[in-house]
Protein backbone atom coordinates (compact mmCIF):
# COMPACT_ATOMS: atom_id res chain seq x y z
CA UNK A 1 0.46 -104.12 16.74
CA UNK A 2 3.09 -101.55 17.04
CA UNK A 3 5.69 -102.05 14.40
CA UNK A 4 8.35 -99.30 15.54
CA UNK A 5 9.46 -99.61 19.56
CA UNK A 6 8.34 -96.50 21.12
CA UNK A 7 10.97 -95.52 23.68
CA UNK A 8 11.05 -93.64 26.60
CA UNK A 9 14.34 -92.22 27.43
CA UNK A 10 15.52 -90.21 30.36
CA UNK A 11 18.43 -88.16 31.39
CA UNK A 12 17.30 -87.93 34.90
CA UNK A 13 15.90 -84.37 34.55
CA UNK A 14 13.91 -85.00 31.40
CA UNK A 15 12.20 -87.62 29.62
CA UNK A 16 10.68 -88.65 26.28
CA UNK A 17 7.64 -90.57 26.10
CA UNK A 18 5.04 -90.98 23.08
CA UNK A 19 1.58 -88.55 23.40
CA UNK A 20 -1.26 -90.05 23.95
CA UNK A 21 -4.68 -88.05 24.02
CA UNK A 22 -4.71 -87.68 27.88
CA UNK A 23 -1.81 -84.86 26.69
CA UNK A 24 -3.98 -83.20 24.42
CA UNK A 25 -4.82 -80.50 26.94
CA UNK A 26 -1.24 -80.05 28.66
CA UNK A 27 0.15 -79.85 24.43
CA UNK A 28 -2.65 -77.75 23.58
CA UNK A 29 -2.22 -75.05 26.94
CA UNK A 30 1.92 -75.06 26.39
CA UNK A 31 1.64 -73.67 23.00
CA UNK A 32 2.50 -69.69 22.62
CA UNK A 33 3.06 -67.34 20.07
CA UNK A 34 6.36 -68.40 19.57
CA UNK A 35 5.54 -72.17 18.98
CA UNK A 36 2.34 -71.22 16.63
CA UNK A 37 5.00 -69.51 15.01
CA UNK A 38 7.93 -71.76 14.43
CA UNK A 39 6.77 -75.22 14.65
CA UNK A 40 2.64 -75.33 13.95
CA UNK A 41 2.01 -73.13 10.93
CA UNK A 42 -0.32 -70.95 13.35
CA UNK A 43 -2.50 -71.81 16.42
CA UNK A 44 -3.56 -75.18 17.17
CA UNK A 45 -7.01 -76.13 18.65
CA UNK A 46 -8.46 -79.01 20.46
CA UNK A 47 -9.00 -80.57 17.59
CA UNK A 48 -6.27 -79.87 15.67
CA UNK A 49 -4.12 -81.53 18.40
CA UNK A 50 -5.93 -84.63 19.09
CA UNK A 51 -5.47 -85.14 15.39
CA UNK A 52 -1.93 -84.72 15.61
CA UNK A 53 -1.14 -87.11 18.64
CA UNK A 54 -3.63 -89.51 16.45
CA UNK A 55 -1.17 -88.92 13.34
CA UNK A 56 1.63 -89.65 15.75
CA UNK A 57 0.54 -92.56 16.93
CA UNK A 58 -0.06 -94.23 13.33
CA UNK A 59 3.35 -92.92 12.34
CA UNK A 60 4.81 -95.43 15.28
CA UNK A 61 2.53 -97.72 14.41
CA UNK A 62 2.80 -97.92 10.95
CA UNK A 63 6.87 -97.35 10.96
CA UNK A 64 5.95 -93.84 9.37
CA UNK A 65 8.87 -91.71 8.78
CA UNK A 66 7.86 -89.32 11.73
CA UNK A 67 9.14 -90.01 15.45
CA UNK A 68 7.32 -87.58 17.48
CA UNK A 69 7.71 -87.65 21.18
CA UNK A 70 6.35 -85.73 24.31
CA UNK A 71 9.02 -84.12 26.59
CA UNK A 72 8.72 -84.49 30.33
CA UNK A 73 9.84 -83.37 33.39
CA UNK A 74 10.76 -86.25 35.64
CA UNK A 75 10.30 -84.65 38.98
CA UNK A 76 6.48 -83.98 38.62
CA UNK A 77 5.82 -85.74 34.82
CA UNK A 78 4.31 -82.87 33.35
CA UNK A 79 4.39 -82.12 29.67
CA UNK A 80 6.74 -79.26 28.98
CA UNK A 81 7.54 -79.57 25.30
CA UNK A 82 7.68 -82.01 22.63
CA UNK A 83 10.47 -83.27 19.94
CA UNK A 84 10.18 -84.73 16.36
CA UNK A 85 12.48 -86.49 14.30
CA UNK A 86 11.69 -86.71 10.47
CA UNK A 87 12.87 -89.50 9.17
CA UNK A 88 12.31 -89.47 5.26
CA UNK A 89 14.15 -85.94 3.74
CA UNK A 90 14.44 -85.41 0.39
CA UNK A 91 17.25 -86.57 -1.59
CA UNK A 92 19.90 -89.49 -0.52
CA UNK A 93 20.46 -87.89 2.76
CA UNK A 94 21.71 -90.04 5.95
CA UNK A 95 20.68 -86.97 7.89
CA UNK A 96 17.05 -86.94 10.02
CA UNK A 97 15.64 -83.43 10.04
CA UNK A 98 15.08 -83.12 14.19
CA UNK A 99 12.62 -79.93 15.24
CA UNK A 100 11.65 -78.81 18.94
CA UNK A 101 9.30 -76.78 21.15
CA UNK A 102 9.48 -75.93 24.75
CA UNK A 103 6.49 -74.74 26.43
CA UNK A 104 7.36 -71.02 27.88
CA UNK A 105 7.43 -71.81 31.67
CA UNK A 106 10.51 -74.24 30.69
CA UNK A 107 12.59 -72.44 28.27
CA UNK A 108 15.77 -70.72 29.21
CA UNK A 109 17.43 -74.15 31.52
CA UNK A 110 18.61 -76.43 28.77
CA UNK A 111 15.83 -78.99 28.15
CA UNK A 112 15.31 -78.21 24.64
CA UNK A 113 19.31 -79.41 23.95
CA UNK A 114 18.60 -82.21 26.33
CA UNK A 115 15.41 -83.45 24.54
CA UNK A 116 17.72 -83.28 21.22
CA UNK A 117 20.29 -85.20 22.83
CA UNK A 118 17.39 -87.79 24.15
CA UNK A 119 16.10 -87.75 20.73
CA UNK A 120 19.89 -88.21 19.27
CA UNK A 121 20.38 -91.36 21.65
CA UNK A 122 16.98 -93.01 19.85
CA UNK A 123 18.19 -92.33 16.42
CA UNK A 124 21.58 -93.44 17.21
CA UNK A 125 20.28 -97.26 18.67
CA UNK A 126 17.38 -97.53 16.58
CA UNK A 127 17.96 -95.90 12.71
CA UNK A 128 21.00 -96.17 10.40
CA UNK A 129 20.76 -92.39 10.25
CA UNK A 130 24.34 -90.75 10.77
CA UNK A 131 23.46 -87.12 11.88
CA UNK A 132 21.05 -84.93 12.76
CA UNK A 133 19.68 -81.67 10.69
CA UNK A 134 18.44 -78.53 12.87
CA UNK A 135 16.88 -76.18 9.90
CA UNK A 136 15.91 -73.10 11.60
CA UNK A 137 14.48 -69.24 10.57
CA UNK A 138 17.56 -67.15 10.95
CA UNK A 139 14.92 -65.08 13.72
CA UNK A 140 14.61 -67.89 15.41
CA UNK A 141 17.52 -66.73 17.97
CA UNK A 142 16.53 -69.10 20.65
CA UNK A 143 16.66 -71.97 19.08
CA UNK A 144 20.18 -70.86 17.46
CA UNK A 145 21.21 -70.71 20.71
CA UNK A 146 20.23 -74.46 21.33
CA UNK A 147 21.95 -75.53 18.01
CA UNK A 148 25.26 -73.89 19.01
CA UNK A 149 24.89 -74.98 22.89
CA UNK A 150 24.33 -78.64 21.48
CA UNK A 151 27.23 -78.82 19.38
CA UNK A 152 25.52 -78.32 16.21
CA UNK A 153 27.65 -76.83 13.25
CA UNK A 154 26.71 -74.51 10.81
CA UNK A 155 26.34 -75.54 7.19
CA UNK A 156 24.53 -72.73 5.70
CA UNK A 157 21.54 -70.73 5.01
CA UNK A 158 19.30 -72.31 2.51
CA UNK A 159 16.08 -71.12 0.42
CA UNK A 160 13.10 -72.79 1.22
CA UNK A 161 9.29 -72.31 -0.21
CA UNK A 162 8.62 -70.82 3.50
CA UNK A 163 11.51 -68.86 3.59
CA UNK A 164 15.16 -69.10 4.83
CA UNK A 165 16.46 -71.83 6.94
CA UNK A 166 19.75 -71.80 8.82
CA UNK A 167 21.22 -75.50 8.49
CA UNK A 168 22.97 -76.73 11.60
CA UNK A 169 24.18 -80.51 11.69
CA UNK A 170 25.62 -82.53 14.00
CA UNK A 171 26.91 -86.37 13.54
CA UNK A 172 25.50 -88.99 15.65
């Protein structure tokens, strides 16, 4: 029995939907350099994925801290990138730490802002959380530019264990 609701939310061009292992693949084939880089720690395989959309799931199902979803395009419902809220961050924050990847083929046309804003319209109905945290590695230029193009204002640069992290937040 699933004790979170798992939405799927669409903006008409994009929408959010939970992975299931029939994704494994499309996830697996979308990743590049950039998003072994940024978001997975290094390369993923096969396995490494399945094991991921299986941790998803159990987060939903469980009412885990972690709200992963799979990004979509609407007009032919392929996988094109995925978005993660976290929940649970350290401290007494009413923030939720949001992070997002879109597959190569897709980037450069807005849908990584869009799937933020999707994932913004969850947290607003569904969590008492009262903005959103973008930490990103000051390299990471293109998803700056997503922060800034999604309203997102600059708090800082921070220390991390993993290195520096630009803070960008935006109220829900």
């Amino acid at each position: 029995m699933e004790t979170t609701p798992i939405p799927r939310l669409s903006d008409g061009v994009i929408y959010l939907r939970r992975l299931t292992q029939a994704d494994a693949a499309a996830h697996l084939a979308g990743e590049d350099e950039d998003m072994a880089k940024w978001l997975s720690g290094g390369h993923s395989t096969a396995a490494t994925v399945r094991t991921a959309i299986d941790k998803f799931a159990e987060q939903w199902r469980t009412g885990g801290p972690r709200r992963a979803l799979g990004v979509f395009d609407c007009s032919n419902d392929r996988l094109i990138g995925f978005v993660e809220a976290n929940l649970e961050l350290p401290g007494d924050s009413a923030e939720v730490n949001v992070s997002y990847g879109i597959f190569p083929e897709w980037r450069g046309q807005g849908l990584a802002g869009r799937a933020v804003n999707l994932m913004a319209e969850y947290l607003r109905s569904a969590t008492d959380a009262r903005g959103i945290l973008l930490q990103i590695a000051p390299e990471n230029s293109r998803s700056i530019r997503v922060a800034e193009k999604a309203g997102f204002v600059l708090v800082g640069v921070h220390e991390f264990a993993e290195g520096q992290r630009v803070r960008y937040v935006r109220k829900l």
